[in-house]
C-alpha atoms as a PDB file:
ATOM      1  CA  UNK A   1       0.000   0.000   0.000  1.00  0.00           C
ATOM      2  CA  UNK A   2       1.503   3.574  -1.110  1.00  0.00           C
ATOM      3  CA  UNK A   3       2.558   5.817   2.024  1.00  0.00           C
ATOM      4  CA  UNK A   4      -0.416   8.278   0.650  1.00  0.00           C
ATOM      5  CA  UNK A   5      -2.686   6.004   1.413  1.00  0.00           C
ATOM      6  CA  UNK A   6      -1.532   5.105   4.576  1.00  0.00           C
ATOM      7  CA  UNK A   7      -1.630   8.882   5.539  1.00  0.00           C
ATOM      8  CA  UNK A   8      -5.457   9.169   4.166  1.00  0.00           C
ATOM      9  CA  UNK A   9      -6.402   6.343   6.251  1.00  0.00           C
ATOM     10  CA  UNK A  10      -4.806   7.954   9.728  1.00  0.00           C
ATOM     11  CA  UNK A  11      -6.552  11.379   8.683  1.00  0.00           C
ATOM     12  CA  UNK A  12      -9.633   9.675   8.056  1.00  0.00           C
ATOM     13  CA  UNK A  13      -9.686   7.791  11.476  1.00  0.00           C
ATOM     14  CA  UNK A  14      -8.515  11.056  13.376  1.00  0.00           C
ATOM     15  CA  UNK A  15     -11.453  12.731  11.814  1.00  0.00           C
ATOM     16  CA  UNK A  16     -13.932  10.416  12.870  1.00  0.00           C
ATOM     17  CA  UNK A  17     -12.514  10.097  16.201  1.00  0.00           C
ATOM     18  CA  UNK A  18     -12.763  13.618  16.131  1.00  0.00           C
ATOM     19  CA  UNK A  19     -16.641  13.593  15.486  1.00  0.00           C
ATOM     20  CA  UNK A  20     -16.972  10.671  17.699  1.00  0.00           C
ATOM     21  CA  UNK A  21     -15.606  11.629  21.085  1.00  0.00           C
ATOM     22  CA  UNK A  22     -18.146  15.012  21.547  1.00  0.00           C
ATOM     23  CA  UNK A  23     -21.008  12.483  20.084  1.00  0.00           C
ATOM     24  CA  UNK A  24     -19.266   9.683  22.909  1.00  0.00           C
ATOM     25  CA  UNK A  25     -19.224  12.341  25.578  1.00  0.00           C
ATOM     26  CA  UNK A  26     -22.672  13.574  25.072  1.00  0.00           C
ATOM     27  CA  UNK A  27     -24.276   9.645  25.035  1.00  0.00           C
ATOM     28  CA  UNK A  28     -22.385   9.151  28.559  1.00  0.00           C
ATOM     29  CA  UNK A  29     -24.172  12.671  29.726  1.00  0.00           C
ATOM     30  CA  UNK A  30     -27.116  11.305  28.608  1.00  0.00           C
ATOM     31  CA  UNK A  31     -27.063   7.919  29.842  1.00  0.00           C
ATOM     32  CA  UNK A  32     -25.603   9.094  33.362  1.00  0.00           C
ATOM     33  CA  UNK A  33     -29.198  11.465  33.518  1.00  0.00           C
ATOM     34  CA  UNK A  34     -31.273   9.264  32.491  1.00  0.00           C
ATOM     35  CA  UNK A  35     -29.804   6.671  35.228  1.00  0.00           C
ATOM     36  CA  UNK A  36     -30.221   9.417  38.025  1.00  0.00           C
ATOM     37  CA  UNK A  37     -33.695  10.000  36.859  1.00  0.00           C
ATOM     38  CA  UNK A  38     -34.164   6.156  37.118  1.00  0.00           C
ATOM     39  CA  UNK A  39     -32.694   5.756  40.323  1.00  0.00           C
ATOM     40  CA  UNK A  40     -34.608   8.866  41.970  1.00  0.00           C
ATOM     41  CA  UNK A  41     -37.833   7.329  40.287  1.00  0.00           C
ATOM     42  CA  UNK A  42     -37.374   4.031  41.930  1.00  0.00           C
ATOM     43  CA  UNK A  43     -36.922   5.289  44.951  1.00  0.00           C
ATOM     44  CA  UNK A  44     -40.185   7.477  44.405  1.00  0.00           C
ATOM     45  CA  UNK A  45     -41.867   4.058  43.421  1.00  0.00           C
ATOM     46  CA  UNK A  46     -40.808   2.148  45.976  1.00  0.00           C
ATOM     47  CA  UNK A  47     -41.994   5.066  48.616  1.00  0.00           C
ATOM     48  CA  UNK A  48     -44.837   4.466  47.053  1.00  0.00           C
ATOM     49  CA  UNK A  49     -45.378   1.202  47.495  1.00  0.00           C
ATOM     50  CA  UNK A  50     -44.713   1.351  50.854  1.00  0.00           C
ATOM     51  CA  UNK A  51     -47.481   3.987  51.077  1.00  0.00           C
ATOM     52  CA  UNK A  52     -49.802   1.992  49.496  1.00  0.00           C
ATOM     53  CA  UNK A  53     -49.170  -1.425  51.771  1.00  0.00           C
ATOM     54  CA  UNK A  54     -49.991   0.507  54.927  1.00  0.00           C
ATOM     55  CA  UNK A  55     -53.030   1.986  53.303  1.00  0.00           C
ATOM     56  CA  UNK A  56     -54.242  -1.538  52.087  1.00  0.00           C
ATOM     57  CA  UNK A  57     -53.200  -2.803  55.679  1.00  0.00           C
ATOM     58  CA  UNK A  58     -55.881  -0.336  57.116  1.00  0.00           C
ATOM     59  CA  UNK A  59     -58.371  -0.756  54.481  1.00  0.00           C
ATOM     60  CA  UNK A  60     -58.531  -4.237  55.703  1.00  0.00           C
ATOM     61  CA  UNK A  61     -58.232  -3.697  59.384  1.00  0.00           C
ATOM     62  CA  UNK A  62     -60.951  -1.363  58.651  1.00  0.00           C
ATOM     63  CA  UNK A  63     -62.976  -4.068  56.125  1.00  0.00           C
ATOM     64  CA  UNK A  64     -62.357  -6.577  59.398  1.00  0.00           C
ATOM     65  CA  UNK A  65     -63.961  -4.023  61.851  1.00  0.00           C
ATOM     66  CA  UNK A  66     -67.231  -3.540  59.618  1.00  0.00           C
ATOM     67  CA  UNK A  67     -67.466  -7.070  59.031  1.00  0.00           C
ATOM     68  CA  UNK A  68     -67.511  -7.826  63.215  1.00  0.00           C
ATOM     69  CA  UNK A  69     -70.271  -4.460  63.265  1.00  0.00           C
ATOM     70  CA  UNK A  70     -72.445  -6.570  61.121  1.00  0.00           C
ATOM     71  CA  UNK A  71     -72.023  -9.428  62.523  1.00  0.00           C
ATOM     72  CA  UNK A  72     -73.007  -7.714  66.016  1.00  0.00           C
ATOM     73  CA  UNK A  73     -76.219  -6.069  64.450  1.00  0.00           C
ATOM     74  CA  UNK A  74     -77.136  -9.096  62.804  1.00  0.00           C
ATOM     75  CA  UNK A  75     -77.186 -10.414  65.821  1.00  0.00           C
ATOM     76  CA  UNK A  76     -79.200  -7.849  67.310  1.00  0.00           C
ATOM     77  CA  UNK A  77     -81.611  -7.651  65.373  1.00  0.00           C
ATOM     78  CA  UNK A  78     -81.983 -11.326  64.893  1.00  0.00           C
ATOM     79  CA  UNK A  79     -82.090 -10.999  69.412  1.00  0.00           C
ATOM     80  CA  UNK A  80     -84.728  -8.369  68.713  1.00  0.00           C
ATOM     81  CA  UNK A  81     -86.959 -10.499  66.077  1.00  0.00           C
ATOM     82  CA  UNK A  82     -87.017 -12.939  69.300  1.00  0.00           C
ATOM     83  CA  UNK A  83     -87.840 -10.269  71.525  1.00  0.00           C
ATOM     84  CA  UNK A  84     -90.726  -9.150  69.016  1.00  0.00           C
ATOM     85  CA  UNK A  85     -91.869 -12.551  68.749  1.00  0.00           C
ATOM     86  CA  UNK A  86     -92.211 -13.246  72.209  1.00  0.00           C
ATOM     87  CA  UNK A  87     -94.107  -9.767  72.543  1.00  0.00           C
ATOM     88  CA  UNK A  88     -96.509 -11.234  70.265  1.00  0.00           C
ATOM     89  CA  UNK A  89     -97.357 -14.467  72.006  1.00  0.00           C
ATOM     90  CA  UNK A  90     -97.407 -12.359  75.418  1.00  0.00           C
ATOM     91  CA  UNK A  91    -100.200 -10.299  73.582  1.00  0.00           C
ATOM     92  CA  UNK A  92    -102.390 -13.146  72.116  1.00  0.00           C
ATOM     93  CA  UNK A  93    -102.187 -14.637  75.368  1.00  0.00           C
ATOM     94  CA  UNK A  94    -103.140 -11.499  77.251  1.00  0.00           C
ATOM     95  CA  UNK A  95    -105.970 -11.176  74.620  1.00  0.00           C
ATOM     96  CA  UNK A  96    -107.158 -14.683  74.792  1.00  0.00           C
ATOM     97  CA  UNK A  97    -107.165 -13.767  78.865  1.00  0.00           C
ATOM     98  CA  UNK A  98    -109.255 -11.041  78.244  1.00  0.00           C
ATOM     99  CA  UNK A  99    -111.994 -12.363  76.190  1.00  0.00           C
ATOM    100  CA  UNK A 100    -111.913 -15.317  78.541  1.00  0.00           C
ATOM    101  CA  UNK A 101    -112.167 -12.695  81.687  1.00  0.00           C
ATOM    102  CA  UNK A 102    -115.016 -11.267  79.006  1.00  0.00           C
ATOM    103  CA  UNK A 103    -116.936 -14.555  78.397  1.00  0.00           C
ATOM    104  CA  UNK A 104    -116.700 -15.059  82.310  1.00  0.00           C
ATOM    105  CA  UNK A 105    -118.109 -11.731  83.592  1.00  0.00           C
ATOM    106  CA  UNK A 106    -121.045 -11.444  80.953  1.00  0.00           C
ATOM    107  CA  UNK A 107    -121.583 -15.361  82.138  1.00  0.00           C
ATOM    108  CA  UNK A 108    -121.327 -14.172  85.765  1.00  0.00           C
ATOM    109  CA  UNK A 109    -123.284 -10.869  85.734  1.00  0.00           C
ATOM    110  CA  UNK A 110    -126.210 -13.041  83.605  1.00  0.00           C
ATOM    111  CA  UNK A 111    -125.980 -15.533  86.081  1.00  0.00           C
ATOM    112  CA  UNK A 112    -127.056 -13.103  88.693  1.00  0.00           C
ATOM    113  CA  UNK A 113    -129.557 -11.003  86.767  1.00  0.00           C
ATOM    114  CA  UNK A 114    -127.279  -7.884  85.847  1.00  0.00           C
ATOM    115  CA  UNK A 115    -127.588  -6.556  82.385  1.00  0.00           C
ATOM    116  CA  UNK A 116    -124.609  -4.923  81.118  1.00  0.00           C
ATOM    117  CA  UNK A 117    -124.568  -1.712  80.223  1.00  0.00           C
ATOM    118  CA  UNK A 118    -128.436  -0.386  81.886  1.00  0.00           C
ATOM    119  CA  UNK A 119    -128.878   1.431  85.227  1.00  0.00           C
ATOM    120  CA  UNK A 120    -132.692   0.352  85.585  1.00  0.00           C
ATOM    121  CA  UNK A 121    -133.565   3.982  84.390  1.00  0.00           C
ATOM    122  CA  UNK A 122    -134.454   4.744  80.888  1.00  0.00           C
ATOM    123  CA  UNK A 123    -131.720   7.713  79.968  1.00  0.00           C
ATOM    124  CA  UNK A 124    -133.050  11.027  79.203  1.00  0.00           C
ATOM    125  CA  UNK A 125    -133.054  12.436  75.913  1.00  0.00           C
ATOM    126  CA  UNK A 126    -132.153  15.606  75.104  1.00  0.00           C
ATOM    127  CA  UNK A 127    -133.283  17.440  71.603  1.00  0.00           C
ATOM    128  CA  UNK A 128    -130.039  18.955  69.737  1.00  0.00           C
ATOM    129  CA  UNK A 129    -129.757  22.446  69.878  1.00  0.00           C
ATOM    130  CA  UNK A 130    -130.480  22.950  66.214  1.00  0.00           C
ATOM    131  CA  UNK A 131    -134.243  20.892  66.314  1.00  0.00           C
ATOM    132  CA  UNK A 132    -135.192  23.039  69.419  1.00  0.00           C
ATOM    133  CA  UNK A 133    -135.910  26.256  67.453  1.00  0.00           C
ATOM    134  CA  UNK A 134    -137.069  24.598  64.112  1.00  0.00           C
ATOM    135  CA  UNK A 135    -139.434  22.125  66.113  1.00  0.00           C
ATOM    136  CA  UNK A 136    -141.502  25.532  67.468  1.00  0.00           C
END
């Protein structure tokens, strides 16, 4: 190979090492921002995450708590369905007293002659206000 050529070759290479290195130096300025930007971002992430397990932790603490109110009122209420149905037998029995005590005093007071209800005295009837002055 001529010495011209050899020379061509070198200038060649110096000139694209030339034009590489500021292109080189800019991809390492680039590449060391975008791995702070990465690194800062992960960190973000990962406070994040952190954030969001305790707030799922309570969420369920706070699911767990509703879930043992429920079961509570269910249980109340199921207690007070009881209640209301023993309420309701107390009162048809008290009725079912009552028309027996009934049934036993009209049998009682007809037993001894007493009619319910009369005095022995026919009542006395008054004329309405309104008849008194038309009747005339």
């Amino acid at each position: 190979m001529p010495a011209a050529a050899v020379w061509v070759l070198v200038a060649l290479a110096a000139m694209l090492v030339a034009a590489a290195v500021p292109a080189l130096v800019q991809l390492r300025r680039t590449l060391k921002a975008a791995q702070q930007t990465l690194e800062t971002t992960g960190r973000q992430v990962s406070q994040t995450i952190d954030r969001l397990a305790v707030t799922l932790e309570r969420v369920e603490r706070t699911a767990e708590q509703l879930e043992n109110g429920i079961g509570r009122v269910k249980s109340l209420f199921e207690a007070l369905g009881g209640i209301g149905d023993a309420l309701g037998r107390i009162r048809s029995s008290v009725l079912a007293v009552a028309s027996i005590g009934s049934v036993l005093g009209s049998a009682l007071l007809g037993a001894f002659g007493v009619k319910s209800g009369e005095s022995g005295a026919a009542p006395e009837r008054k004329e309405p206000l309104g008849q008194e002055e038309h009747s005339g």
